[in-house]
PDB file of N, CA and C in Angstrom:
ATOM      1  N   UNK A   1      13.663  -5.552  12.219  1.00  0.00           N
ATOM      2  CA  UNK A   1      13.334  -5.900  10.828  1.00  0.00           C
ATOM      3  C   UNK A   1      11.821  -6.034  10.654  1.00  0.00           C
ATOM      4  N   UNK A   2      11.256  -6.414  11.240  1.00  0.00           N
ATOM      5  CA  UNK A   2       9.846  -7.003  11.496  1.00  0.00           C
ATOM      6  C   UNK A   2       8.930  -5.751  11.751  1.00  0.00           C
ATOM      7  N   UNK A   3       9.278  -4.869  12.804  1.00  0.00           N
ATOM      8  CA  UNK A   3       9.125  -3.372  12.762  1.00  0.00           C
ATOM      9  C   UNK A   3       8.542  -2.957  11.641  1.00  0.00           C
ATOM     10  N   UNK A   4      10.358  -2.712  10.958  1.00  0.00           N
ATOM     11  CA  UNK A   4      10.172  -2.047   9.834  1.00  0.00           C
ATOM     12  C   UNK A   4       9.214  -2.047   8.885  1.00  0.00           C
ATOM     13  N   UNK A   5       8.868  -3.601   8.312  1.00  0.00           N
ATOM     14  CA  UNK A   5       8.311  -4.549   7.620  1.00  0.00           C
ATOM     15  C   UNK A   5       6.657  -3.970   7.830  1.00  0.00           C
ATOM     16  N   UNK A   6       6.110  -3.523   9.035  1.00  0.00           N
ATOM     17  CA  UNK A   6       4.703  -3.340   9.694  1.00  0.00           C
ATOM     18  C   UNK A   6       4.911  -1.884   9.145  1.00  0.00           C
ATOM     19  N   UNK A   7       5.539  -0.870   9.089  1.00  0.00           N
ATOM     20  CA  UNK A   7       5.415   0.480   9.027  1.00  0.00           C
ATOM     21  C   UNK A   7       5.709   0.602   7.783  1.00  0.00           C
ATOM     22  N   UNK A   8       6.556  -0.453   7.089  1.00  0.00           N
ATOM     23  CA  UNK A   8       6.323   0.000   5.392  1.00  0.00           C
ATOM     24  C   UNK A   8       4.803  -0.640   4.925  1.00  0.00           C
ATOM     25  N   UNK A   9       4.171  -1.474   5.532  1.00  0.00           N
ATOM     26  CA  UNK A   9       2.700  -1.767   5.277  1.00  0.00           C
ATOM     27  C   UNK A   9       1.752  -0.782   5.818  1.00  0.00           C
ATOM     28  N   UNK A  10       2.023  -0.367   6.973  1.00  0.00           N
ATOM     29  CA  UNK A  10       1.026   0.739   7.059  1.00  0.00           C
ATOM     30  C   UNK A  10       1.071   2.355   5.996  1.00  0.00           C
ATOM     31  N   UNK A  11       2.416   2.612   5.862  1.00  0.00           N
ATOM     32  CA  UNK A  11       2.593   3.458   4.915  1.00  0.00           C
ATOM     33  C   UNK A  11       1.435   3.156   3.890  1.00  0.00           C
ATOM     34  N   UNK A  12       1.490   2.046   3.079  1.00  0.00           N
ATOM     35  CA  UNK A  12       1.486   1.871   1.823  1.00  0.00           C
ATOM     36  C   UNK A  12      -0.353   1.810   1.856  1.00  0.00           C
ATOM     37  N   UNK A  13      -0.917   0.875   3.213  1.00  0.00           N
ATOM     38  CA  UNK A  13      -1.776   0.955   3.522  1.00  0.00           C
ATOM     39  C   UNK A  13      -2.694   2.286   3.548  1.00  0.00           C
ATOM     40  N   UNK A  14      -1.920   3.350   4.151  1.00  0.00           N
ATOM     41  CA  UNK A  14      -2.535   4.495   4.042  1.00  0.00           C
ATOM     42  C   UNK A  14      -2.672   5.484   2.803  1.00  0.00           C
ATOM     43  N   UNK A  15      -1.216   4.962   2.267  1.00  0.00           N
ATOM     44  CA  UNK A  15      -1.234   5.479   0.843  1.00  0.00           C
ATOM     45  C   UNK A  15      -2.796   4.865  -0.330  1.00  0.00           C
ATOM     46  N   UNK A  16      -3.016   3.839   0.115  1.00  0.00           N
ATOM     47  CA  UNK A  16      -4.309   3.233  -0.479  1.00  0.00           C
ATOM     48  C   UNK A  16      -5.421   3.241  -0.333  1.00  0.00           C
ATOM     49  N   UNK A  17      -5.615   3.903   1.525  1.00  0.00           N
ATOM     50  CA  UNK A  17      -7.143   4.330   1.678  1.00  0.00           C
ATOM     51  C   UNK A  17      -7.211   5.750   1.076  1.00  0.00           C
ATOM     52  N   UNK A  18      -6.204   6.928   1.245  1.00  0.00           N
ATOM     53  CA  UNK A  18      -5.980   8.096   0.714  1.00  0.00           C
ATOM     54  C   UNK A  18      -6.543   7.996  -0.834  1.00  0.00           C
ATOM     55  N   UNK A  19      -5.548   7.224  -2.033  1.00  0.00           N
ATOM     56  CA  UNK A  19      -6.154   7.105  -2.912  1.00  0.00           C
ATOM     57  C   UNK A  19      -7.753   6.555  -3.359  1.00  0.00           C
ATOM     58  N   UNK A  20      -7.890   5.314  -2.557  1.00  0.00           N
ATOM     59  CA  UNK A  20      -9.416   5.239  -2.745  1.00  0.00           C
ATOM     60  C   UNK A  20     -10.128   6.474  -2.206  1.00  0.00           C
ATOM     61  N   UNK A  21      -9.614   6.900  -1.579  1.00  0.00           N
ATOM     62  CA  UNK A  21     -11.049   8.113  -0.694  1.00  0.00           C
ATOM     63  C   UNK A  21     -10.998   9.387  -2.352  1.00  0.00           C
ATOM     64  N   UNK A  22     -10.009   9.290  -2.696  1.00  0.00           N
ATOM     65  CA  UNK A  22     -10.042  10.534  -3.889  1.00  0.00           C
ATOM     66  C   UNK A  22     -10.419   9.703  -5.121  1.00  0.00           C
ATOM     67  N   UNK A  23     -10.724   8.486  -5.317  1.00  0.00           N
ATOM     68  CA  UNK A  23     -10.550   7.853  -6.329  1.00  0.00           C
ATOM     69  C   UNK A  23      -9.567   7.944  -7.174  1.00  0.00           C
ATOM     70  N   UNK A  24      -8.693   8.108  -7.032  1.00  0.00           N
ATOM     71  CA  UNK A  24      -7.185   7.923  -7.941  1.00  0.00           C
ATOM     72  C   UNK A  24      -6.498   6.811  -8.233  1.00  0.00           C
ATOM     73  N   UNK A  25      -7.416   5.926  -7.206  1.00  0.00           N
ATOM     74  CA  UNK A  25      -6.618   4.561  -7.454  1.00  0.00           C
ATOM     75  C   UNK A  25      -6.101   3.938  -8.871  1.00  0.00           C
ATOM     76  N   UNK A  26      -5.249   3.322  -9.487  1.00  0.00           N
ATOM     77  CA  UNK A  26      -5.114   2.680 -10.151  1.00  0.00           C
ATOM     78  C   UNK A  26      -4.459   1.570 -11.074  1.00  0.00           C
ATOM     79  N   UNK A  27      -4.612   0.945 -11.974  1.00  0.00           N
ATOM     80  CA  UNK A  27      -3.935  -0.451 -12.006  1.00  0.00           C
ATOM     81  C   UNK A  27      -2.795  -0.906 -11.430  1.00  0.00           C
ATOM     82  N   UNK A  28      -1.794   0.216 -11.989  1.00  0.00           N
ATOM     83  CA  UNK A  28      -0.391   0.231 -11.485  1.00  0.00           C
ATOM     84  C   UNK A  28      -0.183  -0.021  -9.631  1.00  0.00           C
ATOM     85  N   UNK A  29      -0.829   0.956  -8.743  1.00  0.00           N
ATOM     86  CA  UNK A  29      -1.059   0.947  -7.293  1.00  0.00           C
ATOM     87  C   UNK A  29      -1.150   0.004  -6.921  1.00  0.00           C
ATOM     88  N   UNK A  30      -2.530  -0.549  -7.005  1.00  0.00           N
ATOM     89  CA  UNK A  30      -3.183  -1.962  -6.969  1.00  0.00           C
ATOM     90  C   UNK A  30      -1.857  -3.386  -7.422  1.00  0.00           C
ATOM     91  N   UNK A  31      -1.586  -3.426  -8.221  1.00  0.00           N
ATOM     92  CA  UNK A  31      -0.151  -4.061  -8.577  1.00  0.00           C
ATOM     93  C   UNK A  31       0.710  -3.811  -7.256  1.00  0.00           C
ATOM     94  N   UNK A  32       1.166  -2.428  -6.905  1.00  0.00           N
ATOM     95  CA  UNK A  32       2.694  -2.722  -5.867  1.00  0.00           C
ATOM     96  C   UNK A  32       1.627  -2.634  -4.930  1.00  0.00           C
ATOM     97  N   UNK A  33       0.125  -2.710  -4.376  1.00  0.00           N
ATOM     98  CA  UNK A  33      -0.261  -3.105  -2.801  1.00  0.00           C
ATOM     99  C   UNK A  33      -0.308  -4.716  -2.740  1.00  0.00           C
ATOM    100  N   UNK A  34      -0.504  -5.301  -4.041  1.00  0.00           N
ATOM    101  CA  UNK A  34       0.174  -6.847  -3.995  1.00  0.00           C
ATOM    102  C   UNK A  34       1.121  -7.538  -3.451  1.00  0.00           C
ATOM    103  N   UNK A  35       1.880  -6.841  -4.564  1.00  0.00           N
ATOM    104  CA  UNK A  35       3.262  -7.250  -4.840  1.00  0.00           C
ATOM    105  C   UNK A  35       3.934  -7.000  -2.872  1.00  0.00           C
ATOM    106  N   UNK A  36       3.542  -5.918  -2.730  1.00  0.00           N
ATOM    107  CA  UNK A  36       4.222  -5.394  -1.037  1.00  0.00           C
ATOM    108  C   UNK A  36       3.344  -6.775   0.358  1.00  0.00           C
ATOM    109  N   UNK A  37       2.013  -6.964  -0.389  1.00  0.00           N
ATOM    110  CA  UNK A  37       1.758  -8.026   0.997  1.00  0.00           C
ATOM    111  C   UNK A  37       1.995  -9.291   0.468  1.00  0.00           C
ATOM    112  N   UNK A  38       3.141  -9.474  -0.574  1.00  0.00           N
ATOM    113  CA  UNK A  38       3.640 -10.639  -0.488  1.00  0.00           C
ATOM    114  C   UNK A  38       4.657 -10.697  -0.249  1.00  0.00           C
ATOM    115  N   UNK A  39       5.793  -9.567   0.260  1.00  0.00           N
ATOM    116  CA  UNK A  39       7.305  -9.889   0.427  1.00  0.00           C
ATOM    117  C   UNK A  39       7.459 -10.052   1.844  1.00  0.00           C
TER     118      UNK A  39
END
């Protein structure tokens, strides 16, 4: 479970340096990279 928990953060993690590096980031993203390092 705990695993899992680390590899859906790195996913999401990478999904967020990807977008910052293109600048695409935005409000919405920023919202579920929250919302994900609080569950």
């Amino acid at each position: 479970m705990e695993i899992l928990r680390v590899n859906n953060l790195t996913k999401i993690y990478n999904a967020y340096k990807g977008a910052k590096e293109v600048k695409a980031l935005d409000g919405i993203s920023l919202e579920c990279i929250r919302f994900a390092g609080h569950v």
